[in-house]
N, C-alpha and C. Protein backbone atom coordinates (compact mmCIF):
# COMPACT_ATOMS: atom_id res chain seq x y z
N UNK A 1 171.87 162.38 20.61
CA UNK A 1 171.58 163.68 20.03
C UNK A 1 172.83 164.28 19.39
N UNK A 2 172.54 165.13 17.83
CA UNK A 2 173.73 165.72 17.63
C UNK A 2 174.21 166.85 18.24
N UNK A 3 175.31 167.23 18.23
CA UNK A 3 176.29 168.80 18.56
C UNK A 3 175.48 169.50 17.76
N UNK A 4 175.75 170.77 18.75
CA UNK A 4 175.08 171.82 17.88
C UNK A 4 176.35 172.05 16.91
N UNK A 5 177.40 172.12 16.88
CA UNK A 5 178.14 172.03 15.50
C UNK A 5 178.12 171.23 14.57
N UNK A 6 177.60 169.99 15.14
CA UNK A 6 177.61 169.18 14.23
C UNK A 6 176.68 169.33 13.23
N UNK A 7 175.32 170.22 13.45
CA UNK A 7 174.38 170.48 12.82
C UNK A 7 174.85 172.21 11.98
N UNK A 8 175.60 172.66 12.80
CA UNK A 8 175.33 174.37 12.47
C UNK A 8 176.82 173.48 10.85
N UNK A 9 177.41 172.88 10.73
CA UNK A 9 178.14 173.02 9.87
C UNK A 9 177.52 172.17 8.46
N UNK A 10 176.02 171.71 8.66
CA UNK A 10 175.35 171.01 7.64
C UNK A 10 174.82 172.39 7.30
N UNK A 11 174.49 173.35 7.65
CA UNK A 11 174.33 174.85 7.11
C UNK A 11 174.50 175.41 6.28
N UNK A 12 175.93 175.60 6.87
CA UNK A 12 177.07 176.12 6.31
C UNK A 12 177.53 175.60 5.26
N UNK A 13 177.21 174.82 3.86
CA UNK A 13 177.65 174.18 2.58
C UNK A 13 177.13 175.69 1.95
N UNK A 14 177.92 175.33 0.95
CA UNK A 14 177.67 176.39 -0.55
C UNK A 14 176.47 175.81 -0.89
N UNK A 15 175.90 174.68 -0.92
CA UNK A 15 174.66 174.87 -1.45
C UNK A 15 173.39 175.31 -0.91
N UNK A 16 173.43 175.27 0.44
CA UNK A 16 172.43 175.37 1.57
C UNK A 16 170.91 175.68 0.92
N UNK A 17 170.05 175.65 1.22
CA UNK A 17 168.28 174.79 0.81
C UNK A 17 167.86 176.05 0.55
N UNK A 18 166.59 175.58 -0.29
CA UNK A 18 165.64 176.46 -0.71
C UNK A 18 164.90 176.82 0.45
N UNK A 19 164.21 175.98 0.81
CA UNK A 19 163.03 175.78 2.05
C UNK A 19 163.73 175.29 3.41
N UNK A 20 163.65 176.09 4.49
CA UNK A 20 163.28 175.40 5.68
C UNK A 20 162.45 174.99 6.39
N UNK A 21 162.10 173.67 6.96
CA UNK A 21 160.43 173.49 7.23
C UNK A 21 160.81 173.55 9.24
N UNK A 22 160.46 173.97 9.89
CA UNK A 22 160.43 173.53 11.18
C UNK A 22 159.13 172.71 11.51
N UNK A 23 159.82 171.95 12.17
CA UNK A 23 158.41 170.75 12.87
C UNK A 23 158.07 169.48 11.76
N UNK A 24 157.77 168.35 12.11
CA UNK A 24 157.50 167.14 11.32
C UNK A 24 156.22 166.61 11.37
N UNK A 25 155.73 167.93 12.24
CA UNK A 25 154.08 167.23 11.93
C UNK A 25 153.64 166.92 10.91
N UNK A 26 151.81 167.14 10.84
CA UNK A 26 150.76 166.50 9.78
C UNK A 26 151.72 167.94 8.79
N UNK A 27 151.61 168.95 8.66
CA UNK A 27 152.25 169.80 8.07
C UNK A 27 153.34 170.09 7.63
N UNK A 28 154.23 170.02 8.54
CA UNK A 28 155.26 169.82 8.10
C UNK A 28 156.12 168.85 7.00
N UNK A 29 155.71 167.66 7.66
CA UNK A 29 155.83 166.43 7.11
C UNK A 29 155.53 166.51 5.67
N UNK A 30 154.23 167.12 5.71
CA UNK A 30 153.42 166.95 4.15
C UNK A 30 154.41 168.32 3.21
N UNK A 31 154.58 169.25 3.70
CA UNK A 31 155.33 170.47 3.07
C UNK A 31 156.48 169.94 2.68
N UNK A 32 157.24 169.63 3.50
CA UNK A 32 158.85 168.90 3.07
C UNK A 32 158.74 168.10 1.88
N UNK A 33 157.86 167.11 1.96
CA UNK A 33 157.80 166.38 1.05
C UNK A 33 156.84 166.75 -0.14
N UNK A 34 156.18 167.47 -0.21
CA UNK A 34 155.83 168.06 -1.73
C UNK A 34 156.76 169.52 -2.15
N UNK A 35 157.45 169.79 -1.14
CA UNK A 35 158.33 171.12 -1.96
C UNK A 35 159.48 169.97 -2.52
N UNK A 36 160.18 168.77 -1.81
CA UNK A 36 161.05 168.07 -2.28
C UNK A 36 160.76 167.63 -3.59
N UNK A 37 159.57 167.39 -3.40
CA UNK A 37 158.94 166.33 -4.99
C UNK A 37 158.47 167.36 -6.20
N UNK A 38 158.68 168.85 -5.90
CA UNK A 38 158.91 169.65 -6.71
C UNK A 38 159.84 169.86 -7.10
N UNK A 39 160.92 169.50 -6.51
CA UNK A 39 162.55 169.86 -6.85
C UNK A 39 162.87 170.70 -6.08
N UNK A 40 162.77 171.45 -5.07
CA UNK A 40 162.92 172.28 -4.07
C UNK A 40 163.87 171.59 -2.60
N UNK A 41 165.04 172.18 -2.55
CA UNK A 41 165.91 171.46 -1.68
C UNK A 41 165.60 171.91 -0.42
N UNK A 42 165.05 171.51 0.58
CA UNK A 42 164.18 171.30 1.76
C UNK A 42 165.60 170.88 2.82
N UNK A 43 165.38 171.08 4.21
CA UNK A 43 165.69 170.86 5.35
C UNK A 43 164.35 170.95 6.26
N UNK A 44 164.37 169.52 6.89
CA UNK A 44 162.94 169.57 7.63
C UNK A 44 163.84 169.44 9.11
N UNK A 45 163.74 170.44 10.08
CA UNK A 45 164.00 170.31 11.17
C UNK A 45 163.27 169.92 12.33
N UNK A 46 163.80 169.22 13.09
CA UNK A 46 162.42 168.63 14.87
C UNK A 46 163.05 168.06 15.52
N UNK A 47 163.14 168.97 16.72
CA UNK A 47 163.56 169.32 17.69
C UNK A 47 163.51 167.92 18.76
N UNK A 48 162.28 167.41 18.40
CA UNK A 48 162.49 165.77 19.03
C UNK A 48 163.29 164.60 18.61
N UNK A 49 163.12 163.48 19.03
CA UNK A 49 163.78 162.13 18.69
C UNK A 49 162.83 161.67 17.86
N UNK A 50 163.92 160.56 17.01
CA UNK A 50 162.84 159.65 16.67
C UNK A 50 161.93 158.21 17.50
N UNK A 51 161.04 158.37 17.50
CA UNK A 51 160.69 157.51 18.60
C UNK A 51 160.36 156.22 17.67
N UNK A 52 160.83 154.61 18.75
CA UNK A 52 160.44 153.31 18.11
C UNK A 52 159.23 153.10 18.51
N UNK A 53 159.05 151.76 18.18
CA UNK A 53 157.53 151.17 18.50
C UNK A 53 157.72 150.86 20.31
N UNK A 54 159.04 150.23 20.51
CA UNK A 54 159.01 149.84 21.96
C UNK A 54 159.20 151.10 23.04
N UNK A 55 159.86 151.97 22.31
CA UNK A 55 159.55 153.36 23.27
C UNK A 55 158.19 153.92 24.19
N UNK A 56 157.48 153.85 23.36
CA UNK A 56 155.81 154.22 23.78
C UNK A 56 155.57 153.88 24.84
N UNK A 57 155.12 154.28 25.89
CA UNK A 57 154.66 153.75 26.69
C UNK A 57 153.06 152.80 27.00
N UNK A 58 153.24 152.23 27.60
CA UNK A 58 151.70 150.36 26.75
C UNK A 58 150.78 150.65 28.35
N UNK A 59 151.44 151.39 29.61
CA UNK A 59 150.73 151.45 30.77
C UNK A 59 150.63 153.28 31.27
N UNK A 60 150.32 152.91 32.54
CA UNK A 60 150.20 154.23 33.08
C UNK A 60 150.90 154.70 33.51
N UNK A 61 151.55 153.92 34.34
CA UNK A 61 153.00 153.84 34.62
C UNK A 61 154.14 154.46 33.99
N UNK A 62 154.15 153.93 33.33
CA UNK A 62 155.30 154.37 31.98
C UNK A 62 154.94 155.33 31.34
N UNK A 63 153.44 155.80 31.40
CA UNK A 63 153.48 156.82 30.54
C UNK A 63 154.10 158.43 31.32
N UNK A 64 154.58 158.47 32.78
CA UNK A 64 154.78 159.28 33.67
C UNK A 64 156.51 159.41 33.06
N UNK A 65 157.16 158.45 32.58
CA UNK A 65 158.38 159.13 32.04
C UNK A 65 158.49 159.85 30.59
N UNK A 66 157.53 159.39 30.13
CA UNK A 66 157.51 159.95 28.59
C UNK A 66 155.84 161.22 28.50
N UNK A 67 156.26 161.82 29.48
CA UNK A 67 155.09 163.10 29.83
C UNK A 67 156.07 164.19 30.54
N UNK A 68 155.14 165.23 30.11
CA UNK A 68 155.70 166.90 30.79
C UNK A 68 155.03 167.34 30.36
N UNK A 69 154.73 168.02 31.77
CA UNK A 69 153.54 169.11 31.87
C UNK A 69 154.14 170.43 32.45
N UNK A 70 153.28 171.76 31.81
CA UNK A 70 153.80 173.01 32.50
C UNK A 70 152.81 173.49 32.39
N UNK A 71 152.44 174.16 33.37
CA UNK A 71 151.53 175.07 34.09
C UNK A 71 151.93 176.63 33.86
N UNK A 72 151.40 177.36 33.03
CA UNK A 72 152.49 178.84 32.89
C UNK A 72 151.37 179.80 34.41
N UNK A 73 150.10 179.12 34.35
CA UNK A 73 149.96 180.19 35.42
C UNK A 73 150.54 179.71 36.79
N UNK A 74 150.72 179.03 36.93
CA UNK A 74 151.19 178.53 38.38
C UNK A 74 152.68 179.13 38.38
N UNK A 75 153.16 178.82 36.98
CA UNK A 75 154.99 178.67 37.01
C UNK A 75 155.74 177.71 37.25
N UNK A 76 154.83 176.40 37.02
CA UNK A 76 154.86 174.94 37.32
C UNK A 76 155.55 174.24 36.45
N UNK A 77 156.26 173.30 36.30
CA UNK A 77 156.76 172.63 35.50
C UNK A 77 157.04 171.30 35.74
N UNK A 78 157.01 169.58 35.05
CA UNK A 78 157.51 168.78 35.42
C UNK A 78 157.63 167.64 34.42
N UNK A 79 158.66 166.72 34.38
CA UNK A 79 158.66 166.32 33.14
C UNK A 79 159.86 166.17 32.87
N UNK A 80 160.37 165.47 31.66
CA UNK A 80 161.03 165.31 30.86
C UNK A 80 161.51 166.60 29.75
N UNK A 81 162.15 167.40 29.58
CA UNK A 81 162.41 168.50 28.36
C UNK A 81 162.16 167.82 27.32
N UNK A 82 161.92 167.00 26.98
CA UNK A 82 162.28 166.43 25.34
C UNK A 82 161.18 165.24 25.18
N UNK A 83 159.90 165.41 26.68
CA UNK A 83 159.33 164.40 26.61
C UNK A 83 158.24 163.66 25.35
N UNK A 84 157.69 162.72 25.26
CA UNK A 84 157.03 162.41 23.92
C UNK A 84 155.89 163.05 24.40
N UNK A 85 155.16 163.42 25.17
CA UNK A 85 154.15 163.94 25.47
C UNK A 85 153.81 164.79 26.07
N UNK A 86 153.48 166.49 25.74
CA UNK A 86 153.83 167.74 26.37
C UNK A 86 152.91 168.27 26.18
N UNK A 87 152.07 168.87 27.54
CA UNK A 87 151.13 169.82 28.00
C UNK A 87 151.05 170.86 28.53
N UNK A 88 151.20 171.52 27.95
CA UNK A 88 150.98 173.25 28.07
C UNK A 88 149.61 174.35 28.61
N UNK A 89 149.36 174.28 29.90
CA UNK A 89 148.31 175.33 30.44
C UNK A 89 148.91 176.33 30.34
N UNK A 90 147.51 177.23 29.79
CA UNK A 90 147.92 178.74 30.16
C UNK A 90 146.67 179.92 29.93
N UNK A 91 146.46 179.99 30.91
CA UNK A 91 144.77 180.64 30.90
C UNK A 91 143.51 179.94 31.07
N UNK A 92 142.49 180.09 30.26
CA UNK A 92 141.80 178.93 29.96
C UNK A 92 142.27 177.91 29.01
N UNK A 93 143.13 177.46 28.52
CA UNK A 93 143.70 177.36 27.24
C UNK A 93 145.15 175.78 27.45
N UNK A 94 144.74 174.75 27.30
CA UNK A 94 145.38 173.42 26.98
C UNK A 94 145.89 173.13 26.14
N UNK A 95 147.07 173.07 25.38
CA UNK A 95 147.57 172.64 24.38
C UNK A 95 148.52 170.80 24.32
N UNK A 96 147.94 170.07 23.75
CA UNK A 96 148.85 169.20 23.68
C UNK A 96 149.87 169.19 22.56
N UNK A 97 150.98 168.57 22.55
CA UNK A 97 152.04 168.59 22.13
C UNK A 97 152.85 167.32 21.99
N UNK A 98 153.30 166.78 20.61
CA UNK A 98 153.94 165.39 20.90
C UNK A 98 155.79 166.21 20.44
N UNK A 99 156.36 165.82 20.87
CA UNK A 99 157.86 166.29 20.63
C UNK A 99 158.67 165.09 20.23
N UNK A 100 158.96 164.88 18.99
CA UNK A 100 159.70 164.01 18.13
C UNK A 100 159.36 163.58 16.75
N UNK A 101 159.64 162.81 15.71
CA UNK A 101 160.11 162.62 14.84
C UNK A 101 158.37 162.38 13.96
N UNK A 102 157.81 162.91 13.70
CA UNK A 102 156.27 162.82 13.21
C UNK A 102 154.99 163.46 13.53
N UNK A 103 155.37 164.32 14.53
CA UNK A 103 154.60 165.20 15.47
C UNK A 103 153.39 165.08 16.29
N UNK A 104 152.21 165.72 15.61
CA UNK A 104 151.19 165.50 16.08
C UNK A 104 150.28 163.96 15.88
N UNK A 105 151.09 163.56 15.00
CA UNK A 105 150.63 161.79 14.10
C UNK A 105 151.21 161.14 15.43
N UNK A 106 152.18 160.90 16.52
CA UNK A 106 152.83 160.82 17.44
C UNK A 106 151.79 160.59 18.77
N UNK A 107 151.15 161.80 18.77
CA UNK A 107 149.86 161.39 19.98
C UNK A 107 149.06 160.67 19.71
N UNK A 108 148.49 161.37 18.62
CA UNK A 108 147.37 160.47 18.02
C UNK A 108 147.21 158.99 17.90
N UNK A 109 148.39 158.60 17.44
CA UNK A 109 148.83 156.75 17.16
C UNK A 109 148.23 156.05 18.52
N UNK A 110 147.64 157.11 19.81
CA UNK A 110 147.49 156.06 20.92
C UNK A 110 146.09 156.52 21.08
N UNK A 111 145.59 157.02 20.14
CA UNK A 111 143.83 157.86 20.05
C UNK A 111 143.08 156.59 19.54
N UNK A 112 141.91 155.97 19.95
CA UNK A 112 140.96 155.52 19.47
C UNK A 112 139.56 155.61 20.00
N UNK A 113 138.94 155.84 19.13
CA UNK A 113 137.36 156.25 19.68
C UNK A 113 136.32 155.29 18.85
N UNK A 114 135.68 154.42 20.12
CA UNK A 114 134.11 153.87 18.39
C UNK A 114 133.99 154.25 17.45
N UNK A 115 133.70 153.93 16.71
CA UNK A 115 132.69 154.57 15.52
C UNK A 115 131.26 154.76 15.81
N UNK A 116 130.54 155.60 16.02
CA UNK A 116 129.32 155.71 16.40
C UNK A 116 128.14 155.22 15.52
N UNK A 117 127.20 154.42 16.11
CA UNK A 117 126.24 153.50 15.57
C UNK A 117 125.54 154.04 14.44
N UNK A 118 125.19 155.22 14.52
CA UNK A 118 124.46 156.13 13.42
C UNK A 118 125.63 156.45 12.10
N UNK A 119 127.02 156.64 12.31
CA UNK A 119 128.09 156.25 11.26
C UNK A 119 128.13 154.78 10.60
N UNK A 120 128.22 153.83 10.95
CA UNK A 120 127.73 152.55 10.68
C UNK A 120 126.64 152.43 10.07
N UNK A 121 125.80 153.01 9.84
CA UNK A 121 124.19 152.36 9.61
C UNK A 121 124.21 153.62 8.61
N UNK A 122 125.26 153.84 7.81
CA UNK A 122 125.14 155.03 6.80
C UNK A 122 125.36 153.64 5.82
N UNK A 123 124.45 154.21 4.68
CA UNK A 123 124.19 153.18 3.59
C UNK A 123 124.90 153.04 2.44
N UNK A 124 126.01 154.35 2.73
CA UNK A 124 127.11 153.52 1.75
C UNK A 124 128.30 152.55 2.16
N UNK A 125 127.98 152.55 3.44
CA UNK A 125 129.12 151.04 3.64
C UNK A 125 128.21 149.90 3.52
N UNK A 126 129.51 148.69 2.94
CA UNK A 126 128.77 147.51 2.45
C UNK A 126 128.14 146.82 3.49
N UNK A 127 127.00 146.33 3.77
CA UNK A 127 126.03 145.53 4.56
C UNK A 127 127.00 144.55 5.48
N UNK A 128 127.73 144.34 4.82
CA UNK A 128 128.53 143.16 5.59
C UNK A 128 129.46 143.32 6.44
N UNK A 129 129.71 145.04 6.65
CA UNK A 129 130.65 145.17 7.39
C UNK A 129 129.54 145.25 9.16
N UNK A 130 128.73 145.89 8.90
CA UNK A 130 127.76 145.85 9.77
C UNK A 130 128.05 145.07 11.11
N UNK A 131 128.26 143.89 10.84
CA UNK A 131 128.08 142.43 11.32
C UNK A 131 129.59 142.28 12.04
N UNK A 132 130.22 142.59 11.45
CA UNK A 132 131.95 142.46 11.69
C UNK A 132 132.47 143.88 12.17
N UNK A 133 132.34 145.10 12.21
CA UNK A 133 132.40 146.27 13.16
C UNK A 133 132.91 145.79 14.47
N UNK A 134 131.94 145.58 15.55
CA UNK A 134 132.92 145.17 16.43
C UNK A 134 133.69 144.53 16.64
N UNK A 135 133.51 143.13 15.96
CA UNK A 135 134.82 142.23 16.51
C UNK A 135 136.06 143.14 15.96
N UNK A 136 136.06 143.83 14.54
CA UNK A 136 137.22 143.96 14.24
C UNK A 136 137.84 145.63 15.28
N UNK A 137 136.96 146.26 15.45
CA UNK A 137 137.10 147.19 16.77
C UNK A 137 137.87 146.84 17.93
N UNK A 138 137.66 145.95 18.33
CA UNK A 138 137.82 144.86 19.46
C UNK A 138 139.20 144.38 18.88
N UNK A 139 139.49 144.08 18.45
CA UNK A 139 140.71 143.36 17.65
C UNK A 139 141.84 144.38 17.71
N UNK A 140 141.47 145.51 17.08
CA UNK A 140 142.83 146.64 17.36
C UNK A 140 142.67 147.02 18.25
N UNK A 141 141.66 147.80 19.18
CA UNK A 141 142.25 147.99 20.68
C UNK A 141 143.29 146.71 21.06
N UNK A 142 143.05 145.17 21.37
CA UNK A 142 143.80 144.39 21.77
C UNK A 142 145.02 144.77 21.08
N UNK A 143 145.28 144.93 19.93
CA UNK A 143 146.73 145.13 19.16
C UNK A 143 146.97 146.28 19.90
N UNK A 144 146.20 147.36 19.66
CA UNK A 144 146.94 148.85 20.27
C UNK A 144 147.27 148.86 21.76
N UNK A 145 146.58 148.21 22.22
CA UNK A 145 146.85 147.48 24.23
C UNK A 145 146.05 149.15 24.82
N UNK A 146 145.03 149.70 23.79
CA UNK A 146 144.51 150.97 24.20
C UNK A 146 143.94 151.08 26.15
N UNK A 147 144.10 151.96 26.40
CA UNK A 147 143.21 152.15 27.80
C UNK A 147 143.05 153.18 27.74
N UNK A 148 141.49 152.97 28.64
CA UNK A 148 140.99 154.48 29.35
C UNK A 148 141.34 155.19 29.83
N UNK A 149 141.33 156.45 29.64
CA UNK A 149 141.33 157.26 30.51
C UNK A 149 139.88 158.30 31.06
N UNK A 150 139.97 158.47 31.87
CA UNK A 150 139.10 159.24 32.63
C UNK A 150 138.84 160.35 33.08
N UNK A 151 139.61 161.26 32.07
CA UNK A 151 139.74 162.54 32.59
C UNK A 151 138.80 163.34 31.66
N UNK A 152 138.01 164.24 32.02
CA UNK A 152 136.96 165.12 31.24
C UNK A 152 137.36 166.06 31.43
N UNK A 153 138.34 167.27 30.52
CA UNK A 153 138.19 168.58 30.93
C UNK A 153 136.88 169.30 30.42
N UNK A 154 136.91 171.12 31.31
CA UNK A 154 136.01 171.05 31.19
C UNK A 154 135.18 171.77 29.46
N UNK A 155 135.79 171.40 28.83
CA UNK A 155 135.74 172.03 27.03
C UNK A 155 134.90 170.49 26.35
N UNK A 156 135.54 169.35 26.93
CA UNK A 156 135.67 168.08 26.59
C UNK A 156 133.77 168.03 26.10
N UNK A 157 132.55 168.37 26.98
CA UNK A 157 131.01 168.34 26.44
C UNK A 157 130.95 168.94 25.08
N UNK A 158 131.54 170.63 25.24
CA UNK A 158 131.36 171.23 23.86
C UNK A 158 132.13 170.47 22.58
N UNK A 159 133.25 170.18 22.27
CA UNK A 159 134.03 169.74 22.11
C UNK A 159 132.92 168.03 21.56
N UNK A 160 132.56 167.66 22.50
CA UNK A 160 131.59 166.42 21.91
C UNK A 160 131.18 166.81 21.41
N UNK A 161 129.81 167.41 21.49
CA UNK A 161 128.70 167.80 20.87
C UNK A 161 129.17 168.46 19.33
N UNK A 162 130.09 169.25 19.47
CA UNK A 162 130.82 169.49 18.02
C UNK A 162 130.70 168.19 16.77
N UNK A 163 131.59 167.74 17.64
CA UNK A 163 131.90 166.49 16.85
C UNK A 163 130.62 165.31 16.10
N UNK A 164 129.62 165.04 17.57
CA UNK A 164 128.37 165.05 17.04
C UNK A 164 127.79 165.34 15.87
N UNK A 165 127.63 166.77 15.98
CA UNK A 165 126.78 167.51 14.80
C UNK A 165 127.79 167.44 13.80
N UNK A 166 128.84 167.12 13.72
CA UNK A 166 129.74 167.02 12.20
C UNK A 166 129.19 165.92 11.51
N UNK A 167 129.46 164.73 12.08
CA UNK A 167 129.24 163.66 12.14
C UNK A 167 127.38 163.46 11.64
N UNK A 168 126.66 164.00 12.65
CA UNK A 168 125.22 163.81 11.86
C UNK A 168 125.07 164.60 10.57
N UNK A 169 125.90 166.07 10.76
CA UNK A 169 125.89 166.26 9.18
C UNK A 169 126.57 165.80 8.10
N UNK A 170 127.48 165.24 8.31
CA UNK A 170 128.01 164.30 7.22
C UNK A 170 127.31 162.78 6.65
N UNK A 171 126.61 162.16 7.72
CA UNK A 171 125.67 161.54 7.10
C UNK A 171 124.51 161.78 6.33
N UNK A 172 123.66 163.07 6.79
CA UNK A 172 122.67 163.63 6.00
C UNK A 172 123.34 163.71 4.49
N UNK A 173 124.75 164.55 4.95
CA UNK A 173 125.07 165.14 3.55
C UNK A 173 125.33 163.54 2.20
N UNK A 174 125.65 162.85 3.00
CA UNK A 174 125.74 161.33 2.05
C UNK A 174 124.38 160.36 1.46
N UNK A 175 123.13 160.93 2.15
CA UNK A 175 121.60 160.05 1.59
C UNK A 175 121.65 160.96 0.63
């Protein structure tokens, strides 16, 4: 990690930036780089590392050093400060959080869900994928080394069913 001088004196130039972006998320990420590609001299700051491919954690195990969780009603805390994976209670109210170099693209990279059968059997994909859907499903979990988890909070039904009805309306909206 750098000094904080080492950073406070990249500041400090006579030319110092148009834009400051904090965070490298889906947003961030995307802002930095279209104010840059406007000509707009940008500083994208984040507060995390950059994380490699072998960093990640591939078990369950491992995923207990690269996690932190805090509880604000309890006053709970535990974890890593700087961990890749950060959970925030507070009320009714869960926030996840990836902390490092790409943000919220960061959690996600270990997200995979089916494709649901009624998405498939929409008639603008070509016939032939039909047939090949799962194996190739099957194929990146093995690459991604994905596993279950088993935890349902309790938002997780509504939260389906959402998703559901997007999903059936986006097929209607495509016949």
């Amino acid at each position: 990690m750098e000094k904080e001088a080492d950073i406070e004196q990249r500041f400090d130039g006579e030319e110092g930036y148009d834009a400051v972006v904090v965070g490298s998320g889906y947003g961030g990420s995307a802002a930095a780089c279209r104010m840059s590609m406007a000509g707009i001299k940008v500083c994208l700051v984040e507060k995390g590392r950059r994380w490699e491919a072998h960093d990640f954690p591939t078990d369950s195990l491992k995923i207990m050093s690269a996690f932190r969780m805090e509880n604000r009603n309890l006053g709970v805390s535990f974890g890593p400060k700087h961990a890749l994976l950060q959970l925030y209670e507070q009320g009714d109210s869960v926030a996840a959080v990836a902390c490092g170099l790409g943000g919220g693209s960061l959690v996600n990279a270990g997200v995979m869900m089916p494709t649901p059968i009624r998405v498939r059997r929409n008639p603008k994909w070509p016939k032939d994928w039909e047939g090949e859907w799962n194996s190739c499903e099957a194929s990146a979990a093995t690459m991604l080394r994905i596993q279950s988890i088993h935890v349902r909070f309790p938002n997780a039904k509504v939260v389906g069913d959402i998703a559901i009805e997007e999903i059936e309306n986006c097929s209607e909206d495509s016949q």
